[in-house]
Every structure is written in structure tokens, then in C-alpha cells.
C-alpha atoms as a PDB file:
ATOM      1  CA  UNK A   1       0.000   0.000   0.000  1.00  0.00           C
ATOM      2  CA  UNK A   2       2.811   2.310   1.025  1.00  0.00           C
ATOM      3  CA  UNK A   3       3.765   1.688  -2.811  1.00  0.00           C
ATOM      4  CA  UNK A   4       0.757   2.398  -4.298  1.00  0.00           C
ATOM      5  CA  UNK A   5       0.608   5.926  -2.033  1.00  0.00           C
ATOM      6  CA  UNK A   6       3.636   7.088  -3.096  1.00  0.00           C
ATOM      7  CA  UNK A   7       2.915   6.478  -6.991  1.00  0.00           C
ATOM      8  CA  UNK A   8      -0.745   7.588  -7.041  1.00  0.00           C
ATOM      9  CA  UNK A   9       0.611  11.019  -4.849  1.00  0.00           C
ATOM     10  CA  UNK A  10       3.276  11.758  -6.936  1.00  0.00           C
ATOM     11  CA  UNK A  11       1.171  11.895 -10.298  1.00  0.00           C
ATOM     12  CA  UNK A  12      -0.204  14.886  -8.359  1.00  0.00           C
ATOM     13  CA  UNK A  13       2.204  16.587  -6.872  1.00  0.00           C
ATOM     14  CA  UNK A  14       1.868  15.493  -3.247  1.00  0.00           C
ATOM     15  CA  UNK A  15       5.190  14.412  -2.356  1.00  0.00           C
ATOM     16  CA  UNK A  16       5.012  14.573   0.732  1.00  0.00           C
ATOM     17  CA  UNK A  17       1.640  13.168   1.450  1.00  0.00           C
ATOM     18  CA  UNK A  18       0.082  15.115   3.095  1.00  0.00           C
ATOM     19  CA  UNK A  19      -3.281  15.936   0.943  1.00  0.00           C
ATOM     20  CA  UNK A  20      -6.400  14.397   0.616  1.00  0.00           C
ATOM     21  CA  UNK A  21      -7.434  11.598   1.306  1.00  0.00           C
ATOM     22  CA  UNK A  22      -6.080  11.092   4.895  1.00  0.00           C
ATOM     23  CA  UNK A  23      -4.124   8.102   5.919  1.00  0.00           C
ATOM     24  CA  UNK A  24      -7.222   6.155   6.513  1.00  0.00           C
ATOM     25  CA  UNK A  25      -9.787   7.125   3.787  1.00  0.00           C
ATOM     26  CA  UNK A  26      -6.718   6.009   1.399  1.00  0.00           C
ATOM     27  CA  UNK A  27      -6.684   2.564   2.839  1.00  0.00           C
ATOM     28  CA  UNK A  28     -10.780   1.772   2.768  1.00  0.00           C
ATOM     29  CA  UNK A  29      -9.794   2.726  -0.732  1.00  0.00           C
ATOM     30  CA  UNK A  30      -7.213   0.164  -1.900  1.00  0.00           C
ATOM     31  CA  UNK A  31      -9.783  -2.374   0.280  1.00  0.00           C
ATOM     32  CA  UNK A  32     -12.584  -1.538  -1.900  1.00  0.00           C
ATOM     33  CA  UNK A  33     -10.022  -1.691  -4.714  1.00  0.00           C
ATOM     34  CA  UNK A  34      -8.572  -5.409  -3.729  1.00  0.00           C
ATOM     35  CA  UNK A  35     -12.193  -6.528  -2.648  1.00  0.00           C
ATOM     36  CA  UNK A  36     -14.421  -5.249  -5.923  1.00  0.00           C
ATOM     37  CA  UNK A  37     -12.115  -5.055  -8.492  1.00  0.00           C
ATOM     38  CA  UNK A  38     -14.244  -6.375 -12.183  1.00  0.00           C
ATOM     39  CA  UNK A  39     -13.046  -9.355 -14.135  1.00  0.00           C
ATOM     40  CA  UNK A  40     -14.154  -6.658 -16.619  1.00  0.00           C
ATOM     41  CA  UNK A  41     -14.195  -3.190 -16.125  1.00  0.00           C
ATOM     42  CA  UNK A  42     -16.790  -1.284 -16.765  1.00  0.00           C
ATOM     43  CA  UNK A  43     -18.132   2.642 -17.408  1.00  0.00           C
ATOM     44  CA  UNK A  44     -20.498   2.264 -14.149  1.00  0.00           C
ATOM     45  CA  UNK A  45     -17.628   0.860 -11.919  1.00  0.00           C
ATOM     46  CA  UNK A  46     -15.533   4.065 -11.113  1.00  0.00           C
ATOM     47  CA  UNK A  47     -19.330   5.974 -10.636  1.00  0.00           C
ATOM     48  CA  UNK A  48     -20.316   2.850  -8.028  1.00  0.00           C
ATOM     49  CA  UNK A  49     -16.712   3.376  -6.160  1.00  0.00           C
ATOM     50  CA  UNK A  50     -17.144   6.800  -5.544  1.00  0.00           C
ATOM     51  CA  UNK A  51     -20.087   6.696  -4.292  1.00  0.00           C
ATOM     52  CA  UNK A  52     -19.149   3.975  -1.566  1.00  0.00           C
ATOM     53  CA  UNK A  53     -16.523   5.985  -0.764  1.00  0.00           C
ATOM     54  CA  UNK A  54     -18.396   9.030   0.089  1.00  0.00           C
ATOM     55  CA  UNK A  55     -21.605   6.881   1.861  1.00  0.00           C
ATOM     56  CA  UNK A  56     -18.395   5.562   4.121  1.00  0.00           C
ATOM     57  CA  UNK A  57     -16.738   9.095   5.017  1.00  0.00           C
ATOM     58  CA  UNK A  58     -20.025  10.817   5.541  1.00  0.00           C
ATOM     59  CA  UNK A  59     -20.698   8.262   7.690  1.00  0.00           C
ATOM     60  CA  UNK A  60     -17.810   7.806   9.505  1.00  0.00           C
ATOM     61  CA  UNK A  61     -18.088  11.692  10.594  1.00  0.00           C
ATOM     62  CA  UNK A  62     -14.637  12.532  10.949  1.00  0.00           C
ATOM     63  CA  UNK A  63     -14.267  14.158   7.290  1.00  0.00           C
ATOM     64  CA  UNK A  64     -17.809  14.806   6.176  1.00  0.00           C
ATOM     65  CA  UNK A  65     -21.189  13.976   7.184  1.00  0.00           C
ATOM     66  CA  UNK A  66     -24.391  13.970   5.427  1.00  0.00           C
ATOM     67  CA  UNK A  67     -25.887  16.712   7.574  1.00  0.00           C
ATOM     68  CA  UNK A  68     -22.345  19.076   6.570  1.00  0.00           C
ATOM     69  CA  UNK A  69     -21.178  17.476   3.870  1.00  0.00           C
ATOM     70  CA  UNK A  70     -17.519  18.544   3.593  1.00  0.00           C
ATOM     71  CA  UNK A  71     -17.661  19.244  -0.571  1.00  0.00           C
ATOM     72  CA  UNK A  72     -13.694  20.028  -0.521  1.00  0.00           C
ATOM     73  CA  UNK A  73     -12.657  17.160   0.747  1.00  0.00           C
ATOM     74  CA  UNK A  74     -14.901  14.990  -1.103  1.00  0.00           C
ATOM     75  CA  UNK A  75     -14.209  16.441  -4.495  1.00  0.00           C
ATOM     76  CA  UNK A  76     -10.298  16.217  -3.827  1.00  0.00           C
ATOM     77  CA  UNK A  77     -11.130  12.419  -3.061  1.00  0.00           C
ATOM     78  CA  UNK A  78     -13.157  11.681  -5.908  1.00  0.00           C
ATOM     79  CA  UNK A  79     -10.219  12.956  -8.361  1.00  0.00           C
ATOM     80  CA  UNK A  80      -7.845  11.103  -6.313  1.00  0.00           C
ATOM     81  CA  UNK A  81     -10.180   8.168  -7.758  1.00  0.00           C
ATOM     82  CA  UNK A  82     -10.266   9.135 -10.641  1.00  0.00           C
ATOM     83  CA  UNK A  83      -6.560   9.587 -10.630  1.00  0.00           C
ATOM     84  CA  UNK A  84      -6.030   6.015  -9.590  1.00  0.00           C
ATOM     85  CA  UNK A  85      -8.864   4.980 -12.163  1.00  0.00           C
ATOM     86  CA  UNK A  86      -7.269   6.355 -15.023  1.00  0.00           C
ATOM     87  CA  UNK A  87      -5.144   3.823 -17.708  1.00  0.00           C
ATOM     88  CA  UNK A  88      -2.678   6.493 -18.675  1.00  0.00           C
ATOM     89  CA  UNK A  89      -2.022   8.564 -16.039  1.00  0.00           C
ATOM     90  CA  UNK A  90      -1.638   5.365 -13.353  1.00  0.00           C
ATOM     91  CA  UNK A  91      -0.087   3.253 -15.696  1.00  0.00           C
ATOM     92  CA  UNK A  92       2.490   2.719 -13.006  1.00  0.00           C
ATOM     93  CA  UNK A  93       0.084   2.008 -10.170  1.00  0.00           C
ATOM     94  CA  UNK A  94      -1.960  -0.200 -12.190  1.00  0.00           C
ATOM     95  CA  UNK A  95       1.012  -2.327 -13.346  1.00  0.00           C
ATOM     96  CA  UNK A  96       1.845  -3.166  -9.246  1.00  0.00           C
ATOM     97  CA  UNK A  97      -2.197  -3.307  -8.259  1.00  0.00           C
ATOM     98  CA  UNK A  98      -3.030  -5.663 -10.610  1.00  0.00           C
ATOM     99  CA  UNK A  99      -0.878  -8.853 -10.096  1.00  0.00           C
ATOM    100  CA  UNK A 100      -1.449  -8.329  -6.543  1.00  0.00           C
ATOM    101  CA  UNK A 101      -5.285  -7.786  -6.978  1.00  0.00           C
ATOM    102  CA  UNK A 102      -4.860 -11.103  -9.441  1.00  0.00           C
ATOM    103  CA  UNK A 103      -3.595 -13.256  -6.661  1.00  0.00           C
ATOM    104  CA  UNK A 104      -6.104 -12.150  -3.866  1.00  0.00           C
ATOM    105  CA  UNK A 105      -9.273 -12.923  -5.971  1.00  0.00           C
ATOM    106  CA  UNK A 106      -7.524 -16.335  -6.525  1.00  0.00           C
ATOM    107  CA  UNK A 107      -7.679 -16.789  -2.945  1.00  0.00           C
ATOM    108  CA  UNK A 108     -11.059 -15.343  -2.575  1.00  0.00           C
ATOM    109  CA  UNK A 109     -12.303 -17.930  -4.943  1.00  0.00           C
ATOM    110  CA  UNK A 110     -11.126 -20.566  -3.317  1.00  0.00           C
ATOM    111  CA  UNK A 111     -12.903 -19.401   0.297  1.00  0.00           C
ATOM    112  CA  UNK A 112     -15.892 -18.713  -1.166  1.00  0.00           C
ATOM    113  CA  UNK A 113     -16.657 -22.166  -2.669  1.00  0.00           C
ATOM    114  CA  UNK A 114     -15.560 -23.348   0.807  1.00  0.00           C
ATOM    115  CA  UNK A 115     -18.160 -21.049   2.572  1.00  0.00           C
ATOM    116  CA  UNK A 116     -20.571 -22.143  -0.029  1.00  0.00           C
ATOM    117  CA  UNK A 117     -20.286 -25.484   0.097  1.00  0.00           C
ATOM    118  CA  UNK A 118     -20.541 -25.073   4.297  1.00  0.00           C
ATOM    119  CA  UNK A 119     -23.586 -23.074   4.053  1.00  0.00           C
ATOM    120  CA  UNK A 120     -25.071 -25.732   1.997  1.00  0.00           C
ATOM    121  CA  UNK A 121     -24.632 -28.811   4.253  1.00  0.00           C
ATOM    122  CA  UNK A 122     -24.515 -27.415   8.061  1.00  0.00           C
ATOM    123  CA  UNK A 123     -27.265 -27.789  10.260  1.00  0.00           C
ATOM    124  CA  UNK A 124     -29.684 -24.350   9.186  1.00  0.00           C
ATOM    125  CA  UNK A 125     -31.776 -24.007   6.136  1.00  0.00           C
ATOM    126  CA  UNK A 126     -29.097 -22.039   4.047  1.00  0.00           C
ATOM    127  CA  UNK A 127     -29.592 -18.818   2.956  1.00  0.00           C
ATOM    128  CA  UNK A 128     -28.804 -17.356  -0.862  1.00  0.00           C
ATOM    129  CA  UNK A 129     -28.810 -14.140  -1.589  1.00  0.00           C
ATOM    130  CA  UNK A 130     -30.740 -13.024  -4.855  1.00  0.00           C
ATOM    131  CA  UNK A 131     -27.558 -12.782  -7.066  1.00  0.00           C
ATOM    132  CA  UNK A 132     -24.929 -14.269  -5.549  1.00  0.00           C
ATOM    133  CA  UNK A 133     -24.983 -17.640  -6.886  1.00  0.00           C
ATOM    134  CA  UNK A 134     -22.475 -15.916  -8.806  1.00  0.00           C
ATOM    135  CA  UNK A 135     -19.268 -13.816  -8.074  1.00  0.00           C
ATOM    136  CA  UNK A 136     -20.976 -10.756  -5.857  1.00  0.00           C
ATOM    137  CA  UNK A 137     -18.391  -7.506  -5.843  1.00  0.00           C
ATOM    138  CA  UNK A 138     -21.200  -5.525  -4.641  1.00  0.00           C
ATOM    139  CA  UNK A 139     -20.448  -2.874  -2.617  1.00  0.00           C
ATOM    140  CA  UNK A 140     -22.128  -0.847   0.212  1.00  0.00           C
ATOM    141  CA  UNK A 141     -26.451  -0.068  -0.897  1.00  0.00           C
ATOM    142  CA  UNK A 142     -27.602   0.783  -2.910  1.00  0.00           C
ATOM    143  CA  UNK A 143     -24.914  -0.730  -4.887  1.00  0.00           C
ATOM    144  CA  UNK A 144     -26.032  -4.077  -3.440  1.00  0.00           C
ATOM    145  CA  UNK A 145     -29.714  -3.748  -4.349  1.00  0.00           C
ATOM    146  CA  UNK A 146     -29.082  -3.245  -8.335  1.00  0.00           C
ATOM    147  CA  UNK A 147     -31.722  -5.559 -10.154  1.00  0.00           C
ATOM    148  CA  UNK A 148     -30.236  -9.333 -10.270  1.00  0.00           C
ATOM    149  CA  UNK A 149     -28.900  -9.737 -14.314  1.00  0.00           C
ATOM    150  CA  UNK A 150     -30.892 -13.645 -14.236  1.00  0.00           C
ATOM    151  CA  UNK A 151     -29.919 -13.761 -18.437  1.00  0.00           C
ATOM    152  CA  UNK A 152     -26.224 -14.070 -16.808  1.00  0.00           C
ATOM    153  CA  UNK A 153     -26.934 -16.348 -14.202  1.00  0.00           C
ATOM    154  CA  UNK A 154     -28.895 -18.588 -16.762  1.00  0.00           C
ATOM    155  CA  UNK A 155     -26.129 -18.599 -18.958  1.00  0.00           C
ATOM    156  CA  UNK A 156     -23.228 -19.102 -16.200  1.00  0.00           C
ATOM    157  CA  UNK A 157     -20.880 -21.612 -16.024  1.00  0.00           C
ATOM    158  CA  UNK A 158     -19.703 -20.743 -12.729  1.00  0.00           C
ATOM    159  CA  UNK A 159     -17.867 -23.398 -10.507  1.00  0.00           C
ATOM    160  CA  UNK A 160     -19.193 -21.304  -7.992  1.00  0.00           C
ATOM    161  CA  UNK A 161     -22.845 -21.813  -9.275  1.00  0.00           C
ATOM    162  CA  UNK A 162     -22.069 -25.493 -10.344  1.00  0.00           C
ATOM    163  CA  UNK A 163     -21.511 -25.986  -6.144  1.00  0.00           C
ATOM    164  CA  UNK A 164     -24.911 -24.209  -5.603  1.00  0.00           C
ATOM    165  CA  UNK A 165     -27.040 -26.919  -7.982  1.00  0.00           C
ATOM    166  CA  UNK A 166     -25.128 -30.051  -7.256  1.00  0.00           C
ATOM    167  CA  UNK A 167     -25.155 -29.342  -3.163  1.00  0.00           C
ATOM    168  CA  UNK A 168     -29.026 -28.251  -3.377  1.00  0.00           C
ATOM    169  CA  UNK A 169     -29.245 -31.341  -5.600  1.00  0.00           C
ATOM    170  CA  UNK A 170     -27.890 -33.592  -2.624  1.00  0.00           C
ATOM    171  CA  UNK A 171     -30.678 -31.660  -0.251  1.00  0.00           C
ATOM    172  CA  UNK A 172     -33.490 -32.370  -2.653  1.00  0.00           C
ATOM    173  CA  UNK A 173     -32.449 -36.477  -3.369  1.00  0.00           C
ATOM    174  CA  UNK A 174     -31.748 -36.658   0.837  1.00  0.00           C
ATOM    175  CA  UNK A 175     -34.122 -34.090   2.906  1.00  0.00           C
ATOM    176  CA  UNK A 176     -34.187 -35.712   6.214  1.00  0.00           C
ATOM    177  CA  UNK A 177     -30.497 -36.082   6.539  1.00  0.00           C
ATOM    178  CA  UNK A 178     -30.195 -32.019   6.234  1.00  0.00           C
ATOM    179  CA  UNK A 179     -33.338 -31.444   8.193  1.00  0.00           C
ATOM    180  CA  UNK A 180     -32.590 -33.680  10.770  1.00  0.00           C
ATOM    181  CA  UNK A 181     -29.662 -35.506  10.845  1.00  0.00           C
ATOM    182  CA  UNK A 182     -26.828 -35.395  13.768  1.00  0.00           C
ATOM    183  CA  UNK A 183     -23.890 -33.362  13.121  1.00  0.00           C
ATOM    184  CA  UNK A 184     -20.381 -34.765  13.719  1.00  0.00           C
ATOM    185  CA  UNK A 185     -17.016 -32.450  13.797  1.00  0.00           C
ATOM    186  CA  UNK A 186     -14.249 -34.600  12.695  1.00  0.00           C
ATOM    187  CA  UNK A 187     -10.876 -34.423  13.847  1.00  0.00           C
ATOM    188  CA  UNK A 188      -8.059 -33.576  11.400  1.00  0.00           C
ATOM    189  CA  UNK A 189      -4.233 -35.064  11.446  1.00  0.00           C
ATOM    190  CA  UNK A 190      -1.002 -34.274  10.148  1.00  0.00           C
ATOM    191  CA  UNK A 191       1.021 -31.187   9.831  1.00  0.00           C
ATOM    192  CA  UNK A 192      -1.546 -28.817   8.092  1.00  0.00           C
ATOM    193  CA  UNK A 193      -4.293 -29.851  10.294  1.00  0.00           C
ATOM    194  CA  UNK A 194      -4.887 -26.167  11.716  1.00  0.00           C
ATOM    195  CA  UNK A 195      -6.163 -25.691   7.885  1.00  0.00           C
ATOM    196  CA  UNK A 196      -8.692 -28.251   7.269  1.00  0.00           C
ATOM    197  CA  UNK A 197     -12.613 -27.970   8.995  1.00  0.00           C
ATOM    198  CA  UNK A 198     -14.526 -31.256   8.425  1.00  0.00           C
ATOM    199  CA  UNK A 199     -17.806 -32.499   9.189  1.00  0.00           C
ATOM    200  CA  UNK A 200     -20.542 -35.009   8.963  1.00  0.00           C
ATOM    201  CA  UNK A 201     -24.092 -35.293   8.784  1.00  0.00           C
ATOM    202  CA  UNK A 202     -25.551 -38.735   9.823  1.00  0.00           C
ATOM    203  CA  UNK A 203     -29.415 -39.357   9.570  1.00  0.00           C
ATOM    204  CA  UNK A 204     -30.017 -43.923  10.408  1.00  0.00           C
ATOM    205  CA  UNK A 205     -27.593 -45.355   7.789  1.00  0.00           C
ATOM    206  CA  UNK A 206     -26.714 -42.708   5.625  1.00  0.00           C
ATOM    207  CA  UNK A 207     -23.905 -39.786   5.920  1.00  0.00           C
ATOM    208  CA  UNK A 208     -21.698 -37.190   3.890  1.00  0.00           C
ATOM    209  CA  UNK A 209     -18.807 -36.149   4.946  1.00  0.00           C
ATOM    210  CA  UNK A 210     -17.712 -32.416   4.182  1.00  0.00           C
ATOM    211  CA  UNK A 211     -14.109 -30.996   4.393  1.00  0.00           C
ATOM    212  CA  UNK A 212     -12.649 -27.889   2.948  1.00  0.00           C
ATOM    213  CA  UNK A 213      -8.938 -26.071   3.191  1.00  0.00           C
ATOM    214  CA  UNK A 214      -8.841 -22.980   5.209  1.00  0.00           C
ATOM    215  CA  UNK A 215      -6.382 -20.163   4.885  1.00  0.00           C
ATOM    216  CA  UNK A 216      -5.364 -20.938   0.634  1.00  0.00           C
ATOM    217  CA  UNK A 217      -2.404 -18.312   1.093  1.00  0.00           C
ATOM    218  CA  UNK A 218      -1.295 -21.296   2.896  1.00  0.00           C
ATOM    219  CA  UNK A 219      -0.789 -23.556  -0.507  1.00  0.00           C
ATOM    220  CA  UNK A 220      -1.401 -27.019  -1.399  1.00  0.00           C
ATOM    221  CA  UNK A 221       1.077 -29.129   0.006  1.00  0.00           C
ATOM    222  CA  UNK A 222      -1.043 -31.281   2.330  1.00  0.00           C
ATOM    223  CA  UNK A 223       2.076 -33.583   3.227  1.00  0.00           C
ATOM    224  CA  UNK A 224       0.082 -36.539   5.393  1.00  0.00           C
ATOM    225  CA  UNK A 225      -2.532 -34.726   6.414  1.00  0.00           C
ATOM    226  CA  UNK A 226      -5.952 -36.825   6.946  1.00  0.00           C
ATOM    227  CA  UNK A 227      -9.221 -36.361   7.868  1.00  0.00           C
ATOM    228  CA  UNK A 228     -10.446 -39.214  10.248  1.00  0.00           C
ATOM    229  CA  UNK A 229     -13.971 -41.124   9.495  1.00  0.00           C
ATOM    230  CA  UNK A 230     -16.907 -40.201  11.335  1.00  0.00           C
ATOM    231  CA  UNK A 231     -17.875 -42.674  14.271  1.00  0.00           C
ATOM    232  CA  UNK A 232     -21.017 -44.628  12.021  1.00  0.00           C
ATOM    233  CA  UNK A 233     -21.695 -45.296   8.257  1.00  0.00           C
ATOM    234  CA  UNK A 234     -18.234 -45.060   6.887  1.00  0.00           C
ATOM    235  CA  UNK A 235     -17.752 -46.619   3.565  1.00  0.00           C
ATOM    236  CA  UNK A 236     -14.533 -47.698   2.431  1.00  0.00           C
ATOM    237  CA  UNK A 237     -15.042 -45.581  -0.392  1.00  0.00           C
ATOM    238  CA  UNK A 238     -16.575 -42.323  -1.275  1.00  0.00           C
ATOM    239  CA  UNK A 239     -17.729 -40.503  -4.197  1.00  0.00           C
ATOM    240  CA  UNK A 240     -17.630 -36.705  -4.440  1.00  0.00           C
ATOM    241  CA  UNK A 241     -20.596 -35.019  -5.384  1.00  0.00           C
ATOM    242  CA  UNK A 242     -18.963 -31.877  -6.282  1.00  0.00           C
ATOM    243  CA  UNK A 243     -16.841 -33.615  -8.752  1.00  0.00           C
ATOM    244  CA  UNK A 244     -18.577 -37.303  -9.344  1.00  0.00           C
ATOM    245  CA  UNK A 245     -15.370 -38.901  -8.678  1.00  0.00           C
ATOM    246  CA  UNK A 246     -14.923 -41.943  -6.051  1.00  0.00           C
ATOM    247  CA  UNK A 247     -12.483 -40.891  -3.323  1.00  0.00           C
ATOM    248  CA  UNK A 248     -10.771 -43.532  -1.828  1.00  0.00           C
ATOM    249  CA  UNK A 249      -9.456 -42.391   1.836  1.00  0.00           C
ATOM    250  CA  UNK A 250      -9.781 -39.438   3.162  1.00  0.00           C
ATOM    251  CA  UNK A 251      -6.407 -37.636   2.975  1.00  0.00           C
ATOM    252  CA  UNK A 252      -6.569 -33.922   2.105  1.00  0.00           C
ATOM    253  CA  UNK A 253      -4.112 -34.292  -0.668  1.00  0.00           C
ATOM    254  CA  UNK A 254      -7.246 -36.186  -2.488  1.00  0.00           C
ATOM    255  CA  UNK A 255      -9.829 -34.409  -0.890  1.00  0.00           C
ATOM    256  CA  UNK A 256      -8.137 -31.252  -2.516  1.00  0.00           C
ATOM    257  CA  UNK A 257      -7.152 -32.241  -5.431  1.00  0.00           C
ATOM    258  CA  UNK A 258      -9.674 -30.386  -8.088  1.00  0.00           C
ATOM    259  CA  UNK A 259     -11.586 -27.916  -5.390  1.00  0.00           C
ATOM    260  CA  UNK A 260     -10.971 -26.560  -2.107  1.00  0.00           C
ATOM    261  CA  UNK A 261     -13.749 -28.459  -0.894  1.00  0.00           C
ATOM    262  CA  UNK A 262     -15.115 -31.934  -0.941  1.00  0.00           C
ATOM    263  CA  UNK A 263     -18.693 -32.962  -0.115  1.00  0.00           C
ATOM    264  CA  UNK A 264     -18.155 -37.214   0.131  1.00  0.00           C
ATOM    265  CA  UNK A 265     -21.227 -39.034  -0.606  1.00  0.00           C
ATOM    266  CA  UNK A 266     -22.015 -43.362  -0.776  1.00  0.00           C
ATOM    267  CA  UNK A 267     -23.035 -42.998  -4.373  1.00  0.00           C
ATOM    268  CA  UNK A 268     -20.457 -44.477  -5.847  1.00  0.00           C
END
């Protein structure tokens, strides 16, 4: 971030850093920047920043509020934006951001189909937002209440909305194991334990087991690390409904292999 100051603040002649934004409107900045950041940028996106930006510092009340609003400021923040927005003039900012933006919606990814996946088979009746059976980089409302685009999510071939049908799938096929089955936390071994959280449900003789990789900065060697069986109706071997592959064992290295998550099923 430092970085990024010093290039963006140099473009307009605030060397020594000292102008708008302050030291703290700067950073919600580059978080809205890391966290929203379009696959495809688009006219609307720089309008649907700025306007985040000044819901957040009116709101905040140290800057500007919406009974004073504090137009100065603002306006010097909003061309800081569209400073930083700019292709030509932040050429050099843009070439650092992005990689680094690149490798933290990698990650994102990957704990999102995990928190998906978990929504989908813990003991609740899971929730899903109008819209985000896709990739939501919504920001604060009214940003958040735009109309849902259903062409795209008919047309999708998100892995993050193939998780959403298969899992609700599994719910439909097996109700009473999801309405009222026991829940089971399983214990995790081996020297990346601390980033695996498994599970099972058990309803009379049927049960899934669910396991998915915390912390992805982490990476993927899973060395020996295992997940062990839940107490009843273990099989000897699995099959994966979020991949329709048998899975034989329950080592994370397996488990992992194709998703950060694995929802083990007896259909073999």
C-alpha cells in the first residue's frame, strides 16, 4: 500500500503526502479496490466506487457527514479516484495493483466455494442471496440492491454456481439427513491440520462427509494430512458429489485435489 501511495501522490504533486485523502480514507480505498475489483471493467464501476466511498466518510463523521457534507474534501477524493482509475495517467500504479489484486481474488475464490459449500450442508436451512450464486463484488447499498442480471446467471458456467445446484441437488435427493440428521465435527491429522474444517451429517444409515482447506495463502502441500472417518456409516469408499469422482481415503491431498472443498457421498 505504502507503494501504491507514493505512486498515485506523486502523479499529483503530493510528495510529501500530506493531501487528501487522509491516511485512513486512502486505505478503505485500496480495500474496496482489492475486494471489488471487475473481471471486466466497466463505465459504471468508477461511478459505483465513488459513491461507496463518500456513503463511508459521511458516515464515519470525521471528514464529512451527510448533515455538513464537507464538498472540498470529497471532491479532492473523488479525483484522487479518478486519478487512480485512469489507464494512462496510473499506468504505473496499475502495473503493481493488478498482479497483486490477481492473486487475492484467486484466494477469494477458493474461500468462497468453501463457505458455499458449508452453508449448503450445516445444520440451518441455508440462505442465498438473490444474485450471488455468482461472483458478488457488490459494494455498500444501494450498490447491493441493483436488479439481479438472471440472463447471466442462466447462462453461467460458474464453478461457484455449479456448487450451488449439485449441493441443493444432494438436499433435494436426501431431505431428512439435512433437516434432521446429527452433526459430527471430525478431527483432522497431520502437519496442516490447523487448515482443514470437516464435518458429517448422519441421519439412520446414511452420511456425507464435508471438508474444505482454510487459509489458501497457505498452498497445497497437504504432506500426510488426513481427515479421520466419522464414528457410524463409513464406507470404504466415497464418491464426491462436487466432482462425481470416487475418493478412496480421506487424505486432504485427495480431498483437494480439483476444489478446495469436498462434499463425500455413498453414491459411488
Amino acid at each position: 500500500m505504502e507503494a501504491w501511495s507514493r505512486i498515485l501522490r506523486a502523479r499529483r504533486g503530493d510528495t510529501d503526502r500530506s493531501g487528501p485523502p487522509d491516511r485512513n480514507d486512502e486505505y478503505m480505498l485500496y480495500q474496496l479496490l482489492v475486494g471489488s475489483w471487475p473481471a471486466e471493467p466497466t463505465d459504471t464501476y468508477g461511478e459505483r466506487l465513488k459513491a461507496a466511498m463518500v456513503k463511508s466518510i459521511r458516515e464515519a463523521k470525521v471528514r464529512s457527514t451527510w448533515s455538513a457534507p464537507n464538498l472540498e474534501y470529497e471532491n479532492a477524493l473523488l479525483s484522487f479516484i479518478d486519478d487512480a482509475l485512469d489507464p494512462e495517467r496510473s499506468r504505473a500504479f496499475l502495473s503493481m495493483f493488478l498482479p497483486f489484486q490477481k492473486r487475492i481474488a484467486v484466494l477469494g475464490i477458493q474461500n468462497s466455494l468453501v463457505q458455499t459449500a458449508f452453508k449448503l450442508t450445516a445444520p440451518g436451512v441455508p440462505d442465498i442471496y438473490q444474485g450471488s450464486e455468482l461472483w458478488d463484488l457488490s459494494l455498500v447499498d444501494p450498490d447491493n440492491r441493483r436488479p439481479v442480471d438472471f440472463s447471466k446467471c442462466r447462462e453461467s458456467d460458474s464453478i461457484k454456481l455449479k456448487v450451488i445446484v449439485e449441493l441443493l441437488a444432494l438436499r433435494r435427493r436426501d431431505p431428512e439427513l439435512f433437516s434432521d440428521g446429527d452433526y459430527e465435527p471430525l478431527s483432522v491429522e497431520g502437519p496442516q491440520s490447523e487448515r482443514v474444517c470437516a464435518f458429517a451429517r448422519n441421519f439412520d444409515d446414511r452420511c456425507i462427509v464435508v471438508a474444505g482447506s482454510l487459509f489458501p495463502a497457505g498452498g497445497s502441500d497437504w504432506a500426510d494430512t488426513v481427515v479421520k472417518p466419522p464414528a457410524k456409516n463409513c464406507p470404504e469408499v466415497w464418491k464426491n458429489a462436487l466432482t462425481g469422482e470416487p475418493v478412496d481415503g480421506l487424505n486432504a491431498q485427495s480431498l483437494f485435489a480439483q476444489l478446495p472443498v469436498a462434499v463425500l457421498t455413498f453414491e459411488v
